[in-house]
C-alpha atoms as a PDB file:
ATOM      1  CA  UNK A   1     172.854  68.331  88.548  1.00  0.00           C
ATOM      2  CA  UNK A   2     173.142  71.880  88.897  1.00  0.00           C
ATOM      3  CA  UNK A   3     174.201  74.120  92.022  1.00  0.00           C
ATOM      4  CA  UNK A   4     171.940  76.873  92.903  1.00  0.00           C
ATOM      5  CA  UNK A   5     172.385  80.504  94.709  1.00  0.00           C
ATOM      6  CA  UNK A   6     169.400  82.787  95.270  1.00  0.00           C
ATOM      7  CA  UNK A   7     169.920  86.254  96.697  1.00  0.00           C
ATOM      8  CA  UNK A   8     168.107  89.176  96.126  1.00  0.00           C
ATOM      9  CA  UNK A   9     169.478  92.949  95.768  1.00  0.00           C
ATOM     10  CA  UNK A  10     169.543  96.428  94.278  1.00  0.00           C
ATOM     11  CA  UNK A  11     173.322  96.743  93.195  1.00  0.00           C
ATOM     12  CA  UNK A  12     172.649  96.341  89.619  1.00  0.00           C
ATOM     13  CA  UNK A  13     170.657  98.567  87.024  1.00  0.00           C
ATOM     14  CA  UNK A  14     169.074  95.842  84.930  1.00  0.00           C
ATOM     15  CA  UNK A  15     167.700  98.411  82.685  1.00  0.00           C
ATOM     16  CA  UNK A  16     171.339  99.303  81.619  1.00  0.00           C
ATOM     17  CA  UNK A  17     171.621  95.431  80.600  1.00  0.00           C
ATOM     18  CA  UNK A  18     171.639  94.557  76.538  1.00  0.00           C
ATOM     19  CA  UNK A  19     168.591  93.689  75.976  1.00  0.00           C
ATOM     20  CA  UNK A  20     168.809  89.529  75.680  1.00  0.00           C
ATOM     21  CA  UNK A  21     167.479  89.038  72.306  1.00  0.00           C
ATOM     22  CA  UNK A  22     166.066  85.374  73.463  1.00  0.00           C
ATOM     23  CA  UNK A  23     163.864  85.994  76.230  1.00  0.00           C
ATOM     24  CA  UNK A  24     163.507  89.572  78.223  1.00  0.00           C
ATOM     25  CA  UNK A  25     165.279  88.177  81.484  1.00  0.00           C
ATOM     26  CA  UNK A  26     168.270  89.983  83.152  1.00  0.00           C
ATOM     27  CA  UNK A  27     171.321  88.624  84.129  1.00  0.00           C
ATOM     28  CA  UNK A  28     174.713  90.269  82.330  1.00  0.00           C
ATOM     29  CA  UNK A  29     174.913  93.452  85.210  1.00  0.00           C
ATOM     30  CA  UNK A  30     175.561  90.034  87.334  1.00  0.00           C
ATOM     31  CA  UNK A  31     177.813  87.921  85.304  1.00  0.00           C
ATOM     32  CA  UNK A  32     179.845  91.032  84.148  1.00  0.00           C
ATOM     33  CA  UNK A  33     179.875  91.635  88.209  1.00  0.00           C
ATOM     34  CA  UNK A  34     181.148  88.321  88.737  1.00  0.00           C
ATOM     35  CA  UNK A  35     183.056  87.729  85.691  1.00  0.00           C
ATOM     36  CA  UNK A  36     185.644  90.439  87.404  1.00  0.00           C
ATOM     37  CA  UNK A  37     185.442  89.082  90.703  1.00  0.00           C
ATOM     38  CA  UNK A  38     186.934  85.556  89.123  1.00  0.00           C
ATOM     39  CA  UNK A  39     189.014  87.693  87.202  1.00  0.00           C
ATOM     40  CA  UNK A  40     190.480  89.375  90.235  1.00  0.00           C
ATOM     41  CA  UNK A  41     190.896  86.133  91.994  1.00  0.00           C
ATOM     42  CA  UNK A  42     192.831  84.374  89.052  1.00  0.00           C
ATOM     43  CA  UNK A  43     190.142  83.285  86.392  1.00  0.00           C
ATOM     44  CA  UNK A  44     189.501  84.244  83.498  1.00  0.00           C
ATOM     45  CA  UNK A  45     185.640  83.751  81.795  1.00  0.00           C
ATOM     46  CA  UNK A  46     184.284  84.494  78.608  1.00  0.00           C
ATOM     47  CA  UNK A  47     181.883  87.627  78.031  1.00  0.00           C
ATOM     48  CA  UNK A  48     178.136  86.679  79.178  1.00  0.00           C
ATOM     49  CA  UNK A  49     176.041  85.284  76.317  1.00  0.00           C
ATOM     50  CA  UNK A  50     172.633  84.878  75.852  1.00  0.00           C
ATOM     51  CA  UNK A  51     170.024  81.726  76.488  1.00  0.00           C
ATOM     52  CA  UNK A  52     166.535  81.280  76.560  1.00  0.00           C
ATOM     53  CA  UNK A  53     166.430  81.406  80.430  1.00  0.00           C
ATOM     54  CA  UNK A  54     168.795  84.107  80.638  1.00  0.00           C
ATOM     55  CA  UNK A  55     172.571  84.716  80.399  1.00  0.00           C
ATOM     56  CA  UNK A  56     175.688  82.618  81.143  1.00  0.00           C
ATOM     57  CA  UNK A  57     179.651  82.704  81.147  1.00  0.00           C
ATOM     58  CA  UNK A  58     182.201  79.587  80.628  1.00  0.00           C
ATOM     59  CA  UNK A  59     184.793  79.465  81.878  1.00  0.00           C
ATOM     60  CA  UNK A  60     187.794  76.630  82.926  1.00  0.00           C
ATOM     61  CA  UNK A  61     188.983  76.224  86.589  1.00  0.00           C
ATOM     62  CA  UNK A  62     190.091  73.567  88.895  1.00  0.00           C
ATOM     63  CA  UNK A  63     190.602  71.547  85.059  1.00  0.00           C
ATOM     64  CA  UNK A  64     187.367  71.700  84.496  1.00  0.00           C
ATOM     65  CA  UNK A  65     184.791  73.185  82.608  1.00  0.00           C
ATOM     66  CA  UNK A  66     181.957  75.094  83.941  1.00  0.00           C
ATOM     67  CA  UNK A  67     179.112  77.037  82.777  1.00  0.00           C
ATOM     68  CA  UNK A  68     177.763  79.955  84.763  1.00  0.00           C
ATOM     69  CA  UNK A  69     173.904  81.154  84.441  1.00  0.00           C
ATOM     70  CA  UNK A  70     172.217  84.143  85.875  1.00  0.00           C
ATOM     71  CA  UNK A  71     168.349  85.079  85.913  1.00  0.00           C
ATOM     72  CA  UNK A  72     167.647  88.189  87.371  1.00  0.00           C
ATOM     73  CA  UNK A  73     163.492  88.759  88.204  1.00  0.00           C
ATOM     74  CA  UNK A  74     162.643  92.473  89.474  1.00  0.00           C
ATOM     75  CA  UNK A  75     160.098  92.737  91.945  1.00  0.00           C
ATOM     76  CA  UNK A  76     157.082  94.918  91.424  1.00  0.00           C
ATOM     77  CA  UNK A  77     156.940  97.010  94.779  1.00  0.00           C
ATOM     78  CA  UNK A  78     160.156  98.041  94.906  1.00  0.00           C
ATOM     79  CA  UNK A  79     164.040  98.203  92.731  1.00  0.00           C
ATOM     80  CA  UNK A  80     165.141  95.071  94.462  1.00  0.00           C
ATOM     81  CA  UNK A  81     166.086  91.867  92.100  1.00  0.00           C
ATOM     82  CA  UNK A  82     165.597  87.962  92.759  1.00  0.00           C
ATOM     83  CA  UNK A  83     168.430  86.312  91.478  1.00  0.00           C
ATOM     84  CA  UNK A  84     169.247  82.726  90.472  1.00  0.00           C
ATOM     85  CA  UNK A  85     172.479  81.310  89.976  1.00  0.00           C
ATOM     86  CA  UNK A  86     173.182  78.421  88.053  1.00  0.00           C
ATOM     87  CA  UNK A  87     176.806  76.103  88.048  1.00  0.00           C
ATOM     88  CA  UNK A  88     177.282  73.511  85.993  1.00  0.00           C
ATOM     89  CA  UNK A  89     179.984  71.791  85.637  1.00  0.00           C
ATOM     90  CA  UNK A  90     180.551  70.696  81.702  1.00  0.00           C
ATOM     91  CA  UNK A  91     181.291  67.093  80.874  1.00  0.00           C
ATOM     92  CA  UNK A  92     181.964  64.891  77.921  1.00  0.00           C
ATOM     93  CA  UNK A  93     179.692  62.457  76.439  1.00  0.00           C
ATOM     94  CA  UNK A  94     182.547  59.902  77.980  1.00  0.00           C
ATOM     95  CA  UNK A  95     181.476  60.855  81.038  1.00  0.00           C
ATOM     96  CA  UNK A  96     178.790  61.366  81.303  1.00  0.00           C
ATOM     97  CA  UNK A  97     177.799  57.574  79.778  1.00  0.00           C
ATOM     98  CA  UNK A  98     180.523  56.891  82.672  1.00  0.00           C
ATOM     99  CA  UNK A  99     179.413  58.911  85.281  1.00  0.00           C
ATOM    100  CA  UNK A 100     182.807  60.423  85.946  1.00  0.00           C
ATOM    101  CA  UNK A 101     183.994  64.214  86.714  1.00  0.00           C
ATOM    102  CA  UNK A 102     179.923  65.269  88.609  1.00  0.00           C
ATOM    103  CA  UNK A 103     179.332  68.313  89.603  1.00  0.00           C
ATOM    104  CA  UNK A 104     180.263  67.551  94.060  1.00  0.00           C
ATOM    105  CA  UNK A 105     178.683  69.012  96.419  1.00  0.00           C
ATOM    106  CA  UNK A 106     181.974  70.306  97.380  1.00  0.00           C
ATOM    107  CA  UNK A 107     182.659  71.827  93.790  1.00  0.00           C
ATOM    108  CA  UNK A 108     185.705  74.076  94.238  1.00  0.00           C
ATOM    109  CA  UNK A 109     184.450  76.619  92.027  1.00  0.00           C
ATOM    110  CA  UNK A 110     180.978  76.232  93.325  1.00  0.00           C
ATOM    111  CA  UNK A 111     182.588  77.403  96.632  1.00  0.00           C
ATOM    112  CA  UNK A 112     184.488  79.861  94.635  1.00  0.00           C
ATOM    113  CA  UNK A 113     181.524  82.173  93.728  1.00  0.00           C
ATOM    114  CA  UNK A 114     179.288  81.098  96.648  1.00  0.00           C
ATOM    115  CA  UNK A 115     181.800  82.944  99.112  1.00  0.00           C
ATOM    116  CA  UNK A 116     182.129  86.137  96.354  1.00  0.00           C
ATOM    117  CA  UNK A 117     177.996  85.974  96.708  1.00  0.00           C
ATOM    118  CA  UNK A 118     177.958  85.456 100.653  1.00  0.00           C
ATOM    119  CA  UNK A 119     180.782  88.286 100.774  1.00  0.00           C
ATOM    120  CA  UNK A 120     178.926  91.241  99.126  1.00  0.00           C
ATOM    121  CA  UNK A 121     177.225  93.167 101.912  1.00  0.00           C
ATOM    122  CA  UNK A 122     174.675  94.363  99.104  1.00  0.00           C
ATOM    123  CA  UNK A 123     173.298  90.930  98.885  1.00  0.00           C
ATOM    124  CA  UNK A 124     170.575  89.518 101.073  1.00  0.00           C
ATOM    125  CA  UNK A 125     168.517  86.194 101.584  1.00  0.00           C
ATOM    126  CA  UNK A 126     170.824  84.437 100.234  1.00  0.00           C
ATOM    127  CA  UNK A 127     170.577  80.398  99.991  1.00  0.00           C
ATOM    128  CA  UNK A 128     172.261  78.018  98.301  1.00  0.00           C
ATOM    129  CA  UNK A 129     171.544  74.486  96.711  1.00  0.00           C
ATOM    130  CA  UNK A 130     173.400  72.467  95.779  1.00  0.00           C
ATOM    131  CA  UNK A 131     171.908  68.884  93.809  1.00  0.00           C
END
């Protein structure tokens, strides 16, 4: 299972974004956003990629393996963006047909970016889930 942050905000320029060749959904002005943040704080993540539901980073912390996702949705009225936040934490077939090395509620990177998130003064309604 998967741990979720929504927030919406204007910091990034999704027009400036590569276009994602996949599906037209934002997402890299994010990642690239966060990918220095974890950077900064002592990990190091590959450049955002593309997927069909937007873009994502890996990256290994905490001995584990994690992917990152971002979806960013722009609303009509106005130049804010609704953004989702994916973590997911990547496991071997071994464990997963052991059930070993889940994604906790109290995922240390999960907390990781969820502060960086709750931190940025640019970002509001922010909620988090986490499965």
């Amino acid at each position: 299972m998967a741990h979720e942050i929504t927030f919406r905000s204007e910091k990034f320029d999704i027009t400036a974004e590569d276009p994602n060749p996949i599906n037209p959904i934002a997402g890299q002005s994010f990642l690239l956003w966060l990918r220095g943040r974890l950077h900064n704080a002592g990990y190091e993540a590959d450049e955002p990629d593309t997927e069909d539901w937007g873009w994502y980073i890996e990256l290994t912390a905490f001995d584990s393996s994690y992917l990152v996702g971002a979806s960013g949705f722009p609303e009509e009225e106005d130049a804010s963006v609704e953004w989702r936040i994916q973590i997911h934490k990547l496991r071997s077939l071994f464990d997963k047909l052991t059930g070993r090395n889940k994604l906790a509620p109290d995922d240390p990177l999960s907390q990781v970016i969820e502060n960086l998130v709750c931190d940025e003064s640019e970002f509001n309604e922010i909620e988090v889930y986490r499965g």
